[in-house]
Protein backbone atom coordinates (compact mmCIF):
# COMPACT_ATOMS: atom_id res chain seq x y z
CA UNK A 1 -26.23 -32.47 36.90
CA UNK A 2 -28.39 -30.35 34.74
CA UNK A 3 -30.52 -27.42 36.36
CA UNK A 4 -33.42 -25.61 35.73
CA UNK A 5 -32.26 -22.10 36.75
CA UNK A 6 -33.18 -18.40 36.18
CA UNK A 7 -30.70 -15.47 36.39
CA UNK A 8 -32.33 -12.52 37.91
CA UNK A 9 -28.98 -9.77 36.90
CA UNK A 10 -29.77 -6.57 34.71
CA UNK A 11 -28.96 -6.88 31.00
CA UNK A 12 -26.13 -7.24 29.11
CA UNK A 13 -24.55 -9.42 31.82
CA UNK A 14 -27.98 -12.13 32.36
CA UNK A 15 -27.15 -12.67 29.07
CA UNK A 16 -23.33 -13.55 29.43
CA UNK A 17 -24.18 -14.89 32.36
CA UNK A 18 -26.94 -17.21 30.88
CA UNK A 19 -24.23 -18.25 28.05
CA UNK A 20 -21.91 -19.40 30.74
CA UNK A 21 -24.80 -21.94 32.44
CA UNK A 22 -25.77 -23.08 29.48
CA UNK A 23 -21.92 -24.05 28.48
CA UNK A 24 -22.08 -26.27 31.42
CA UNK A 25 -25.61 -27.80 30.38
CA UNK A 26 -27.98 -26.14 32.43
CA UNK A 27 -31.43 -24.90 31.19
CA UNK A 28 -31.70 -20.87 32.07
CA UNK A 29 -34.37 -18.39 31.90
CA UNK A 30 -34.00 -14.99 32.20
CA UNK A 31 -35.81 -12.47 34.46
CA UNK A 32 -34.08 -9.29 34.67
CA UNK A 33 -35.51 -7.26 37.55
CA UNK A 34 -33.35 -4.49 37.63
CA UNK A 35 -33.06 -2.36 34.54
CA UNK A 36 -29.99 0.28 34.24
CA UNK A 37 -30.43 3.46 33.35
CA UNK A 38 -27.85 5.97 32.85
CA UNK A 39 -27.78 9.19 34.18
CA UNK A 40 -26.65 11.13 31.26
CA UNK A 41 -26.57 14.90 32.67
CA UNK A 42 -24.05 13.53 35.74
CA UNK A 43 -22.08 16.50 37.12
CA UNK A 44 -18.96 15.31 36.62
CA UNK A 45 -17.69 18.42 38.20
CA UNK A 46 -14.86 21.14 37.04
CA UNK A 47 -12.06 19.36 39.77
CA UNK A 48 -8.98 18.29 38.33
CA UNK A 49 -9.50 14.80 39.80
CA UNK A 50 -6.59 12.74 40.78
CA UNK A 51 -8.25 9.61 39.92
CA UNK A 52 -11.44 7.52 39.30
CA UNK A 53 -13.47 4.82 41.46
CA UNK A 54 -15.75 2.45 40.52
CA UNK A 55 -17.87 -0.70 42.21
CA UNK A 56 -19.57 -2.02 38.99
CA UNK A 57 -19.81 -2.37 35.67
CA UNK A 58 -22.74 -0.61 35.08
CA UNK A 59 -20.65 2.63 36.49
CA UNK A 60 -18.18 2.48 33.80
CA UNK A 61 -20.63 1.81 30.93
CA UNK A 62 -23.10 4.65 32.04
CA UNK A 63 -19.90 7.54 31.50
CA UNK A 64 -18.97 5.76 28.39
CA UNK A 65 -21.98 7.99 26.78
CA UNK A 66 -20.99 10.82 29.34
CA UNK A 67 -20.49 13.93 27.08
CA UNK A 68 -17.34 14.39 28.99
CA UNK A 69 -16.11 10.90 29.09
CA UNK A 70 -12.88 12.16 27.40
CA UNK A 71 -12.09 14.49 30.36
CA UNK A 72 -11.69 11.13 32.25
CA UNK A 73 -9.79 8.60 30.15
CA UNK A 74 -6.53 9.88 31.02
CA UNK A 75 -7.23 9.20 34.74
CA UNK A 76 -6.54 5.99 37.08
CA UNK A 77 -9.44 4.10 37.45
CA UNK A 78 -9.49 1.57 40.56
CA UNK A 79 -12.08 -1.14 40.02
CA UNK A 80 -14.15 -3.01 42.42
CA UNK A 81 -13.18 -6.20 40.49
CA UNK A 82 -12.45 -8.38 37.49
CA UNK A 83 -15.70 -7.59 35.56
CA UNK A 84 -15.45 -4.28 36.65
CA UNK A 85 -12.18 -3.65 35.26
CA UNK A 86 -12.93 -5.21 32.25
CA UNK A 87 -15.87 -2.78 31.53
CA UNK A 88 -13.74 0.34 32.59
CA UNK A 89 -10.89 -1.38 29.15
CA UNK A 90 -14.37 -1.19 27.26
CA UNK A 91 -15.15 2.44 27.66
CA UNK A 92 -11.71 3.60 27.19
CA UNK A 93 -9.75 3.84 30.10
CA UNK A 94 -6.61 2.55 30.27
CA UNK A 95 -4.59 2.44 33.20
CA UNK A 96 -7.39 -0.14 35.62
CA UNK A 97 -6.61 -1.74 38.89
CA UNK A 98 -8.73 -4.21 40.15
CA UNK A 99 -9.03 -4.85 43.61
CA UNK A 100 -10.31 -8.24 43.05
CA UNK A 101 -12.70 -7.90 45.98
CA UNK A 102 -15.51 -5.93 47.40
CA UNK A 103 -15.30 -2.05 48.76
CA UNK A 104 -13.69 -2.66 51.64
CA UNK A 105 -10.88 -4.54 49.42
CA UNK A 106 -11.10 -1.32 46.80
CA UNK A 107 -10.58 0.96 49.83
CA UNK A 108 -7.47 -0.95 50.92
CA UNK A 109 -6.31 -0.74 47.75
CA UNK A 110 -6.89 3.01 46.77
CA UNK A 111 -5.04 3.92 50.21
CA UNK A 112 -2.45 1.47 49.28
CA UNK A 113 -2.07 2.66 45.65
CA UNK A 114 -3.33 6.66 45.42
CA UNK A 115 -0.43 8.90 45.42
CA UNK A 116 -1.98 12.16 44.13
CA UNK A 117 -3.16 15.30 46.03
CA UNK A 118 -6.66 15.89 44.21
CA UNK A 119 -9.88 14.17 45.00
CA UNK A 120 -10.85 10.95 43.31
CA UNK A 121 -13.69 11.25 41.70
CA UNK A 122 -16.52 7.76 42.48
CA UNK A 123 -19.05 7.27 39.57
CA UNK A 124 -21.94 5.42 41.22
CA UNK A 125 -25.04 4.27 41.60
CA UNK A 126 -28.14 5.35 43.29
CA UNK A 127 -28.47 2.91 45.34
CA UNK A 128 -25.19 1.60 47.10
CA UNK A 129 -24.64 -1.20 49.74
CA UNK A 130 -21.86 0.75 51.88
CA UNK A 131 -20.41 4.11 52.20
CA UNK A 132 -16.83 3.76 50.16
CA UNK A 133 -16.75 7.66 50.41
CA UNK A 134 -16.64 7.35 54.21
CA UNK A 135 -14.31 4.36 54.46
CA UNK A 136 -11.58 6.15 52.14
CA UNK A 137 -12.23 9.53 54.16
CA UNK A 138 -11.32 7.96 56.98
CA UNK A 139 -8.07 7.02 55.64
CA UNK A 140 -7.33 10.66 54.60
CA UNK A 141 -8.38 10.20 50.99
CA UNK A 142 -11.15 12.63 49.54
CA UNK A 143 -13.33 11.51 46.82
CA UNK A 144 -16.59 12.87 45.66
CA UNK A 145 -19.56 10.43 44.60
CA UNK A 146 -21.53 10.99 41.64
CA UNK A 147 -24.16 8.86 40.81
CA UNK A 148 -23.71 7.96 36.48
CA UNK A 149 -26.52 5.17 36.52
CA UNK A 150 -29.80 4.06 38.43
CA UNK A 151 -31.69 0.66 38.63
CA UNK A 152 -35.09 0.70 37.87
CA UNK A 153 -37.26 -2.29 39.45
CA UNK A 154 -39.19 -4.19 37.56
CA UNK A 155 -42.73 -4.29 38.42
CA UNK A 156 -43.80 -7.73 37.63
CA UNK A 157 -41.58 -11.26 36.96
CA UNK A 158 -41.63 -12.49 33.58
CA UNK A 159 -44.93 -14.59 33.15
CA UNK A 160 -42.66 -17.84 31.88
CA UNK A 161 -40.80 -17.66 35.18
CA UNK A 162 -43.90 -16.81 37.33
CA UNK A 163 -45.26 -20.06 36.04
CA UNK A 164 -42.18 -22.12 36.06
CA UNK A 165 -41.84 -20.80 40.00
CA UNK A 166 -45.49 -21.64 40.59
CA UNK A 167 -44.96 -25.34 39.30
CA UNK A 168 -41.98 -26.24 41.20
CA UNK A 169 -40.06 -26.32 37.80
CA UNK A 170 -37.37 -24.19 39.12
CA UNK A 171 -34.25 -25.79 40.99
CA UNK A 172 -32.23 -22.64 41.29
CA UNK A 173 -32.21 -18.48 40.84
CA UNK A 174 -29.08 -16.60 40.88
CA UNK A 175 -29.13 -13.62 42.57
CA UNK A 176 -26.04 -10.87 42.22
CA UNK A 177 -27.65 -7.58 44.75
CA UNK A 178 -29.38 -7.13 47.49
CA UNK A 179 -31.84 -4.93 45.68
CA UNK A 180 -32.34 -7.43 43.24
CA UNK A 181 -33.01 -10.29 45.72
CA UNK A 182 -35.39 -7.69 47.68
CA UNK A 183 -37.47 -7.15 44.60
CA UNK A 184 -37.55 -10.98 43.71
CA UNK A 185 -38.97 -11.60 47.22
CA UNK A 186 -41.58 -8.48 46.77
CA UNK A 187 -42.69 -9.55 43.33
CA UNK A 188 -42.82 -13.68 43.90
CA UNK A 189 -45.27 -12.39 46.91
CA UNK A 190 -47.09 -9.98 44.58
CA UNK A 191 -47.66 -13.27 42.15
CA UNK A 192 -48.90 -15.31 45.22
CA UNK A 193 -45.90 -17.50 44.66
CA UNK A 194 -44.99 -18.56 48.39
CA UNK A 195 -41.07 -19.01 47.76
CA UNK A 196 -40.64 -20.85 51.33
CA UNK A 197 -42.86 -23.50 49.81
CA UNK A 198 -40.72 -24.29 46.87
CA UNK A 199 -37.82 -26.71 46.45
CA UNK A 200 -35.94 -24.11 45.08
CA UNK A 201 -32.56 -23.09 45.99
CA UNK A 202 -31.01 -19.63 45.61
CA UNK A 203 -27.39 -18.79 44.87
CA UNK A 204 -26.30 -15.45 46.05
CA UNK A 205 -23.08 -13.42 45.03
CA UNK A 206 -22.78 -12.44 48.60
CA UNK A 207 -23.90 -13.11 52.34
CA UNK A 208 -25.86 -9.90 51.67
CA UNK A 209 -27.68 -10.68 48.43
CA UNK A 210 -28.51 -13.66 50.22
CA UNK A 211 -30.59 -12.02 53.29
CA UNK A 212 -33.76 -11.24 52.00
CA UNK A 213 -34.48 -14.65 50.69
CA UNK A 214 -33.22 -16.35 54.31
CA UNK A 215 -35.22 -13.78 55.92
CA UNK A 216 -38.12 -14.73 53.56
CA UNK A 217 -37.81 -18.51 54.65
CA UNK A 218 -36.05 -19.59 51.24
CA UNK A 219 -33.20 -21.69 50.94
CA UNK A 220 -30.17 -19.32 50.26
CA UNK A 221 -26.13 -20.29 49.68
CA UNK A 222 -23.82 -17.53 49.36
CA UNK A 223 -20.68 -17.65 47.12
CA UNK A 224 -17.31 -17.75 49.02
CA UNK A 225 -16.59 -14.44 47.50
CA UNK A 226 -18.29 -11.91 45.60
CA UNK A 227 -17.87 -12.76 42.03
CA UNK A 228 -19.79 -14.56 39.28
CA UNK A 229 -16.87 -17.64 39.22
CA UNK A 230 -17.47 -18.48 43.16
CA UNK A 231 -21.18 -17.99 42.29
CA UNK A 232 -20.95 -20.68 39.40
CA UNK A 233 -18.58 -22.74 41.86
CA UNK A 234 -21.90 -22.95 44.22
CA UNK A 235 -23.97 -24.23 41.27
CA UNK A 236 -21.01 -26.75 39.75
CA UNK A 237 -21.40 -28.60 43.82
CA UNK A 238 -25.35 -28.87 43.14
């Protein structure tokens, strides 16, 4: 069946991921309310690191314009997951293991895997969801976080979707972050859009992205694991 849906993920991925629904004949908006910005004075520090985490894309884009990218293509990178992985190829690294998972899954993965002495060096966000640093300390394994990228909120939905929302026109969003699906919730109350009202449903990358909205009173699925195909698996059953 063919959907009305809008896809709420930061730019260049709403638009892969907007391809990908409309291969499968839905009808997709886009509504970007997170925009990344890269920090491009990170300290990537003088350590020779032993290695190189990441839990998103945006991570391994953001140090592809690091002045010292170079420093750090020689390094193993473990990867949150597929996509993630796939980004890290992109900005020239080339030995990438994916964990296929979330952080707890990298963690396993980097105490499974990680042989060397020196610290691993995590390129991150601002804002993260859990304390990787902490899990793989616990484990004996020392990394040191630097945050390579920020997400800016957006401070207003897109008028086209603020309508469409307002009519009813919408049968699904897609959310992929907590902070994303937070800010949809803040600015759908700032536009007097009541989203408990609405018919819509939301599909969520993970029990977590998925909170705010239940909390809000919306109607919220969550994909049986966190990655765009069991996302797209939740809208293929609608």
């Amino acid at each position: 069946m063919a959907l009305r849906l809008v896809v709420t993920r930061p730019e260049p991925d709403g638009a892969r991921t907007a391809a990908a629904l409309r291969a499968r004949g839905h009808a997709v908006m886009l509504a970007p309310l997170l925009a990344i910005a890269p920090e491009a004075e990170a300290d990537l520090g003088p350590e020779p690191w032993g290695g190189v985490l990441i839990t998103s894309a945006n991570a391994a884009r953001a140090v592809a314009a690091h002045p010292r990218r170079g420093e750090l293509l020689g390094l193993p990178l473990f990867a949150v997951g597929r996509r993630s992985a796939e980004a890290a190829r992109a900005a020239g690294f080339a030995e990438v293991v994916s964990a296929d998972g979330d952080a707890a899954d990298l963690a396993r993965l980097v105490v499974a895997r990680d042989r060397t002495p020196q610290p691993l060096l995590y390129l991150a966000g601002e804002d993260r969801a859990g304390d990787l640093g902490g899990a793989l300390a616990a484990q004996g394994v020392a990394t040191r976080t630097v945050v390579v990228y920020r997400a800016v909120i957006a401070t207003a939905l897109p008028d086209d979707v603020k309508d469409a929302l307002a009519a009813g026109e919408i049968d699904g969003v897609l959310h992929y972050s907590r902070r994303s699906a937070d800010a949809f919730v803040a600015l759908a109350l700032a536009a007097m859009i009541d989203i408990k009202k609405l018919t819509t449903k939301h599909y969520c990358v993970s029990a977590q992205a998925a909170a705010p909205l239940r909390d809000a009173g919306a109607a919220a699925l969550a994909a049986a694991t966190p990655d765009e195909p069991a996302l797209l698996a939740l809208i293929d059953l609608a």
